[in-house]
Protein backbone atom coordinates (compact mmCIF):
# COMPACT_ATOMS: atom_id res chain seq x y z
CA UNK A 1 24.52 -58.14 53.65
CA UNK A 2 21.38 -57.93 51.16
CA UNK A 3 21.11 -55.27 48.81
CA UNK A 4 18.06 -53.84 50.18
CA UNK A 5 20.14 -53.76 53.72
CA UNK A 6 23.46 -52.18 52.10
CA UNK A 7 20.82 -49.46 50.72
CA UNK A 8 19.54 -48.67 53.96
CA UNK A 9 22.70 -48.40 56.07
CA UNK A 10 23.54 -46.04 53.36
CA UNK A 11 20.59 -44.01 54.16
CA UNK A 12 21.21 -44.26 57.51
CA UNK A 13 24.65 -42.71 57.24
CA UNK A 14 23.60 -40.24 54.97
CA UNK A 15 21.25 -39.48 57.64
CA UNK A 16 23.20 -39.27 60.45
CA UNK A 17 26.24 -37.60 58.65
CA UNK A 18 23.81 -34.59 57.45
CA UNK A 19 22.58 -34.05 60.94
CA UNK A 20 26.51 -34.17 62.25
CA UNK A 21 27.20 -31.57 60.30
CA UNK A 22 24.66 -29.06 61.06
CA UNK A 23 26.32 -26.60 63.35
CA UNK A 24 28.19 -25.59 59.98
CA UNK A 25 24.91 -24.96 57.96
CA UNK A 26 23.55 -23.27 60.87
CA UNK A 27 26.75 -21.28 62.13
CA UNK A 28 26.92 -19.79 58.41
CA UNK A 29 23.36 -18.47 59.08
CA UNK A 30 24.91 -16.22 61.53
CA UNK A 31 24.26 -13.30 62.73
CA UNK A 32 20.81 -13.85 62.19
CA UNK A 33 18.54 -15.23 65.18
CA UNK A 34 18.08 -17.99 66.47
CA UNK A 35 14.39 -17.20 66.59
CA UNK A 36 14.10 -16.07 63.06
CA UNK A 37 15.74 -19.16 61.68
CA UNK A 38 13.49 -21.48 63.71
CA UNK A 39 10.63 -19.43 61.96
CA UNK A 40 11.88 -19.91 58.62
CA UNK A 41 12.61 -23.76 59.33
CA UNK A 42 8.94 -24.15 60.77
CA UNK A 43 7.84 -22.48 57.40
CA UNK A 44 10.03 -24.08 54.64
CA UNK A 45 9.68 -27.54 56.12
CA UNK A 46 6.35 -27.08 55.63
CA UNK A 47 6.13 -25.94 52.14
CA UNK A 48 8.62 -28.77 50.82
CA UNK A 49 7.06 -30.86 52.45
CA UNK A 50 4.10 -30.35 51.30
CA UNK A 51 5.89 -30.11 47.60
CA UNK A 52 6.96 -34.11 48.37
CA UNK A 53 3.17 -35.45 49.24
CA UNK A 54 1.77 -33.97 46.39
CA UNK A 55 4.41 -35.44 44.20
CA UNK A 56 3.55 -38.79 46.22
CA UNK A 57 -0.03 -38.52 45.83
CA UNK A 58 -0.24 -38.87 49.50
CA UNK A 59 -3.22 -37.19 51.13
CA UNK A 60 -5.53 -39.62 52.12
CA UNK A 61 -4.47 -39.83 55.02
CA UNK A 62 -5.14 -35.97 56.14
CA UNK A 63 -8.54 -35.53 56.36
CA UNK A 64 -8.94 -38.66 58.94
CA UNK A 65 -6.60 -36.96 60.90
CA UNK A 66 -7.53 -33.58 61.18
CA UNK A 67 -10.94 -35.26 61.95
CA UNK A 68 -9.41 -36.55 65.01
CA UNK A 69 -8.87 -34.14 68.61
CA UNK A 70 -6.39 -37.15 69.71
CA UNK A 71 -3.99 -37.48 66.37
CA UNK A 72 -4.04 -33.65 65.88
CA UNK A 73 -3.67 -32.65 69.92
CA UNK A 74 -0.43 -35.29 69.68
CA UNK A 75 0.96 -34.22 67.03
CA UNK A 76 0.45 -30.43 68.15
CA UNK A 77 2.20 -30.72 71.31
CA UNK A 78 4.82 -32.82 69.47
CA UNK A 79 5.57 -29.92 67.54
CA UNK A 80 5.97 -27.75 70.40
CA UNK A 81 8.80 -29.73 71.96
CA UNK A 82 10.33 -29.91 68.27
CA UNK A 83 10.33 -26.44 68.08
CA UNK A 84 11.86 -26.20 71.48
CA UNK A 85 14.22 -28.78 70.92
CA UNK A 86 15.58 -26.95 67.14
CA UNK A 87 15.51 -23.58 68.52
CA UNK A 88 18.10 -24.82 71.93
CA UNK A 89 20.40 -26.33 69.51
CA UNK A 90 20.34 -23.44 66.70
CA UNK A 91 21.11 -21.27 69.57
CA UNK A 92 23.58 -22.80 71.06
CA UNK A 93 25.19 -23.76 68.24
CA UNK A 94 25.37 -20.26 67.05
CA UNK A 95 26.48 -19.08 70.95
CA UNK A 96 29.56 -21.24 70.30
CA UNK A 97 27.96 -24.72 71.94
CA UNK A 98 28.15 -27.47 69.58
CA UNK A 99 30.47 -29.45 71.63
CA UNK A 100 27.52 -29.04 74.36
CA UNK A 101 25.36 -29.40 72.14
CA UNK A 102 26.67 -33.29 70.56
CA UNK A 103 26.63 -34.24 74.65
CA UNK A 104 22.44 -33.95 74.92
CA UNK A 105 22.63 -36.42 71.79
CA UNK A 106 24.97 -38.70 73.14
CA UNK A 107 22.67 -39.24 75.99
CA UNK A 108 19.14 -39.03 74.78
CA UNK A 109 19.28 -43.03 73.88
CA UNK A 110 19.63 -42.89 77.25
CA UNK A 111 17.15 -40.44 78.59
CA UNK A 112 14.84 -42.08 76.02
CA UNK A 113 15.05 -45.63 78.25
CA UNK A 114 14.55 -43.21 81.53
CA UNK A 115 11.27 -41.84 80.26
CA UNK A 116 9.67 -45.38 78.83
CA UNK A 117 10.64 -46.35 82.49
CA UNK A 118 9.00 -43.25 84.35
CA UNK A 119 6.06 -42.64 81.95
CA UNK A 120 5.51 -46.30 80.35
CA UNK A 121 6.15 -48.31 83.70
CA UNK A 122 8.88 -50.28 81.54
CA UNK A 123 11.08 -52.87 83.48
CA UNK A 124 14.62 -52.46 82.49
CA UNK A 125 17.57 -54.76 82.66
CA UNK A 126 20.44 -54.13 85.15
CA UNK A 127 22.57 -53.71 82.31
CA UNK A 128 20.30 -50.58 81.21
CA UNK A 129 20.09 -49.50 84.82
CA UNK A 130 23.81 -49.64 84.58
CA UNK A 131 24.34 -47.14 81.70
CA UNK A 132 21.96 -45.25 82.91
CA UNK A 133 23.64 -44.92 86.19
CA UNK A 134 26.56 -44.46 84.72
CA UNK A 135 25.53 -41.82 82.54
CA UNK A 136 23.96 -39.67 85.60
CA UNK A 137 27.28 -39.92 87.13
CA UNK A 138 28.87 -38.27 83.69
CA UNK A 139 26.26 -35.18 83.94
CA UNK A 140 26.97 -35.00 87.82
CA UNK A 141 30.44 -34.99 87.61
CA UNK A 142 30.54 -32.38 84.72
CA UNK A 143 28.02 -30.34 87.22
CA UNK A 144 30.33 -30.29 90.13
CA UNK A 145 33.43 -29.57 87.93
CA UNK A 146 31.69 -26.78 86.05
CA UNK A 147 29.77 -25.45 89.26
CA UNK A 148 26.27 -25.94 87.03
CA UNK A 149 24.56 -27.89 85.10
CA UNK A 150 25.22 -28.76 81.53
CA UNK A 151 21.52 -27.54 80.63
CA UNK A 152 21.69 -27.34 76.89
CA UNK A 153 22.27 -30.81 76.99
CA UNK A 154 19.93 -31.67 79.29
CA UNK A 155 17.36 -29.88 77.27
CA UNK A 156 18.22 -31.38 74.04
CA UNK A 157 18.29 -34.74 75.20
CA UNK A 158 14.61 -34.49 77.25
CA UNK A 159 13.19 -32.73 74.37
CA UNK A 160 13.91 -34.96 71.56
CA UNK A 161 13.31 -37.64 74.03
CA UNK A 162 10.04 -36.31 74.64
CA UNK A 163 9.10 -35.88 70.76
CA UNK A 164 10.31 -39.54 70.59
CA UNK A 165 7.63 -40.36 73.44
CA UNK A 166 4.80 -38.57 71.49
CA UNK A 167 5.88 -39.98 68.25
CA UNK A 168 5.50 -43.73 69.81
CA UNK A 169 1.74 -42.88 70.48
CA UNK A 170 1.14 -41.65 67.05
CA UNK A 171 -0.17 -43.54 63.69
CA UNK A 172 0.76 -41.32 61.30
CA UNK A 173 4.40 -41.82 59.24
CA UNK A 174 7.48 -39.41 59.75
CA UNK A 175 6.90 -37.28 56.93
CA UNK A 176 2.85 -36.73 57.83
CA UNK A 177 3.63 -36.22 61.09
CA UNK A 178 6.08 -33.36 60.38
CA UNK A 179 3.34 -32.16 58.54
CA UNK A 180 1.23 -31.59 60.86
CA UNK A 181 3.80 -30.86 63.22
CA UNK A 182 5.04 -28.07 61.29
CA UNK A 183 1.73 -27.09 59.91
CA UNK A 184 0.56 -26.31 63.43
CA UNK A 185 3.20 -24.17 64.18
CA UNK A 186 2.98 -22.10 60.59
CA UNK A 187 0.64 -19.25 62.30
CA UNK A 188 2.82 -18.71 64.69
CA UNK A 189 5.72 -18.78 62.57
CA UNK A 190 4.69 -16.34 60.35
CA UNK A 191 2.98 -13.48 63.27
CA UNK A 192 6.38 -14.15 64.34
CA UNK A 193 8.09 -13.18 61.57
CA UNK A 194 5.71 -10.00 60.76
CA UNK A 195 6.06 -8.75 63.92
CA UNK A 196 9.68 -8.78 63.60
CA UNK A 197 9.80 -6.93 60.37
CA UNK A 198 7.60 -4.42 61.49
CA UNK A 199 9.59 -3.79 64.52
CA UNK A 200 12.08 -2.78 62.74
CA UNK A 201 14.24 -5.97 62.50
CA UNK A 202 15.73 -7.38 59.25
CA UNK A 203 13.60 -9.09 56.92
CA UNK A 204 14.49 -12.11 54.37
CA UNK A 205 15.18 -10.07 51.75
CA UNK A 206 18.23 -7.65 54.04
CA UNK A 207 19.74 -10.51 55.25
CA UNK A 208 21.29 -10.51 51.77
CA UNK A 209 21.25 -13.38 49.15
CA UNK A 210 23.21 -15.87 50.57
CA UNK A 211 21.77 -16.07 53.70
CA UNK A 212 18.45 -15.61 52.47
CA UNK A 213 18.99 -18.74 49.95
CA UNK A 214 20.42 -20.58 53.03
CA UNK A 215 16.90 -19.94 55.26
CA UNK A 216 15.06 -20.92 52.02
CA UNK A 217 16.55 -24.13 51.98
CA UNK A 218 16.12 -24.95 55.83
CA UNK A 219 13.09 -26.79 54.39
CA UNK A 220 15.17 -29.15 52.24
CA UNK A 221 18.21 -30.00 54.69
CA UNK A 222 15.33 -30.67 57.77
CA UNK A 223 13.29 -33.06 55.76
CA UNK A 224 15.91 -34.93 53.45
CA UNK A 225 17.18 -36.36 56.19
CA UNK A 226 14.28 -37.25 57.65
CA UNK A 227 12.70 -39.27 54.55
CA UNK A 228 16.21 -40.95 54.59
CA UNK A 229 15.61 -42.32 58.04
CA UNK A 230 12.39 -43.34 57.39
CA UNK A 231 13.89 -45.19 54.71
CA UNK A 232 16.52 -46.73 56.50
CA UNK A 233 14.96 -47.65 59.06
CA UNK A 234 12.32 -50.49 57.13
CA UNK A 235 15.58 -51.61 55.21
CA UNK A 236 18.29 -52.27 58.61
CA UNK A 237 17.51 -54.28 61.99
CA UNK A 238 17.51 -51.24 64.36
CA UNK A 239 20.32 -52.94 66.42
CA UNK A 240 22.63 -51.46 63.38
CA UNK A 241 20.09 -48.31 62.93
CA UNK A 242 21.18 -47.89 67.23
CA UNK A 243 24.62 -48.12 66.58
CA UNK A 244 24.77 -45.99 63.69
CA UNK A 245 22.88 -43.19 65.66
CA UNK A 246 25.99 -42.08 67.53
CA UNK A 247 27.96 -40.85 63.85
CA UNK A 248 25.62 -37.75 64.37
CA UNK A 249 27.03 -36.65 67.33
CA UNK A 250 29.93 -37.91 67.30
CA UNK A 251 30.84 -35.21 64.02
CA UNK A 252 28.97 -32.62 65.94
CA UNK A 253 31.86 -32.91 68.50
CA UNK A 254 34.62 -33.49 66.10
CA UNK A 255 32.95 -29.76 64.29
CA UNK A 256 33.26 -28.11 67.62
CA UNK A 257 36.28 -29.26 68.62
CA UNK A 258 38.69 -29.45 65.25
CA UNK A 259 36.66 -26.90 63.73
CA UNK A 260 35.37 -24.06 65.74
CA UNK A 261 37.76 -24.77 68.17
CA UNK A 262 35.81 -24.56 71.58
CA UNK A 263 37.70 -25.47 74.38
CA UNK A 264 37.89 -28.94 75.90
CA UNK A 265 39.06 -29.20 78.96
CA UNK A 266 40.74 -32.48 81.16
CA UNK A 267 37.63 -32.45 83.48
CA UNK A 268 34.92 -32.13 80.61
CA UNK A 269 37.23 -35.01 78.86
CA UNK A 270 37.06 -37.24 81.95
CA UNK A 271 32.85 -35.93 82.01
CA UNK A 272 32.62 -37.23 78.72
CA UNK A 273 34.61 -40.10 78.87
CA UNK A 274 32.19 -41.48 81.78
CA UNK A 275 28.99 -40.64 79.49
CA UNK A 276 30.82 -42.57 76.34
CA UNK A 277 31.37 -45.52 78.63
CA UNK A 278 27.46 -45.51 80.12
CA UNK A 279 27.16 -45.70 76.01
CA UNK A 280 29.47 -48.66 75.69
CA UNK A 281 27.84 -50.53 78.66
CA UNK A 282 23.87 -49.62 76.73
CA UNK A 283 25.26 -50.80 73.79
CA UNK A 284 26.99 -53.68 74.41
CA UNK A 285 23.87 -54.89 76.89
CA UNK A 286 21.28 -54.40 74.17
CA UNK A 287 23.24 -56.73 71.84
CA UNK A 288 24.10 -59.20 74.05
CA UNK A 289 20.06 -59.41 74.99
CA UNK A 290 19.51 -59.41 71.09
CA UNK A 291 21.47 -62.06 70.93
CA UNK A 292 20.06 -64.09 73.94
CA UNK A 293 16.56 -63.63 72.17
CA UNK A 294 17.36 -65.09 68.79
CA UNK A 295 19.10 -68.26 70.52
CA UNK A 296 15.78 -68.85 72.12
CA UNK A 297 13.53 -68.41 69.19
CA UNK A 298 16.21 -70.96 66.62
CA UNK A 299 14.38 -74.36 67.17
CA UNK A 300 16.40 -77.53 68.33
CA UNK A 301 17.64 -79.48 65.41
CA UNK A 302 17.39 -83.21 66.32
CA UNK A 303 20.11 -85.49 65.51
């Protein structure tokens, strides 16, 4: 492995490890809402955000894009579903649902492939229509054991699947996409957060100074590990940066289960166990394809 690889699996780790350990950022942000931290991440995103482009010198590329209905109505919808998709899982993580929570991210690869087939009109493989079978079978077993559906999942998963959708469309890199992203959603954000104060909710400052340092630095521990993705992904092949995907939720369901100790029961085991095989199959499919490709593109060496 090249340096410049070894580098970016590192980032990629670091990446996925930070995000696998966010229900126990967010569950010491407790009891404050789930709403009110989704403000504050909107807002603080934004600012150090904007704190890392100036230190890049990178703002060229904003006035062409505000200039533009199509970049700025993607990227402003895109935001919506982010928002949606961080304010499900700070709730539920905080409503005692990380365990939940890690299952939407164990199957959005999967819902991902569903949507490039329903909205893109891609062809899959039977070995994709396999996992994804598979998968389906997972949620509707879980369903029929649990007499509903597991819908934070669900969300989670089409959300970020969703964002992934819109982001495919885009032509703007991770970090100025957040930016506009976020920086459409900063009005909001903040009438939000006024009209909470004034009604007579607790502010930033009576949430005390722990928590209020926490909120502060929602900015730093949602873009870090963004920039390290970024990075990690132009350094690895994204067969590894695939693979490497599933750390994140696999901790978030090693946090729920050794940790905050939510139950687990045989029937959600044998649910999950049918969704982590439909993962196996996906995985095991894409690099056997991967590995079909580059035999056809090494040229015959004549004796």
């Amino acid at each position: 492995m090249r340096d410049d690889e070894r580098r970016g699996m590192w980032f990629a780790i670091a990446c996925y490890a930070i995000w696998g350990v966010f229900p126990l950022y967010f569950r010491l942000l407790a009891p404050v809402p789930a709403i009110d931290i989704l403000a504050h991440r909107i807002i603080w995103s934004l600012g150090f955000l904007v704190i890392l482009l100036t230190v890049r010198q990178e703002w060229r590329w904003l006035g062409p894009a505000l200039r533009s209905r199509r970049t700025l109505g993607l990227y402003a919808l895109a935001g919506v579903v982010l928002a949606a998709n961080w304010y499900t899982y700070i709730w539920a993580v905080n409503a005692g649902f990380v365990i939940e929570s890690s299952l939407g991210y164990f199957i959005n690869p999967l819902v991902s492939v569903l949507l490039g087939v329903v909205v893109m009109r891609e062809r899959l493989r039977l070995g994709q229509w396999t996992a994804i079978a598979t998968a389906t079978a997972g949620v509707l077993f879980l369903t029929i054991s649990y007499g509903q559906l597991p819908w934070i999942a669900l969300i989670l998963a089409f959300t970020f699947g969703f964002y992934g959708l819109l982001k495919k469309h885009g032509t703007l890199h991770s970090m100025q996409g957040l930016t506009i992203e976020t920086g459409t959603l900063l009005l909001p954000a903040l009438a939000l957060l006024v009209f909470r104060e004034t009604s007579g909710h607790d502010s930033l400052i009576s949430y005390g100074w722990s928590k209020t340092l926490l909120l502060l630095s929602t900015g730093v521990v949602t873009v870090m590990p963004l920039v390290w993705f970024a990075s990690a992904a132009r350094l690895i092949p994204l067969s590894l940066l695939g693979i490497l995907q599933y750390v994140a939720p696999t901790l978030q369901f090693l946090v729920g289960l050794l940790i905050f100790h939510e139950p687990f029961s045989q029937s959600r085991l044998i649910g999950f166990a049918i969704i982590w095989l439909a993962l196996v199959i996906y995985s095991a499919e894409g690099f056997h394809h991967q590995h079909q490709l580059r035999q056809q593109q090494t040229p015959l060496v004549r004796a």
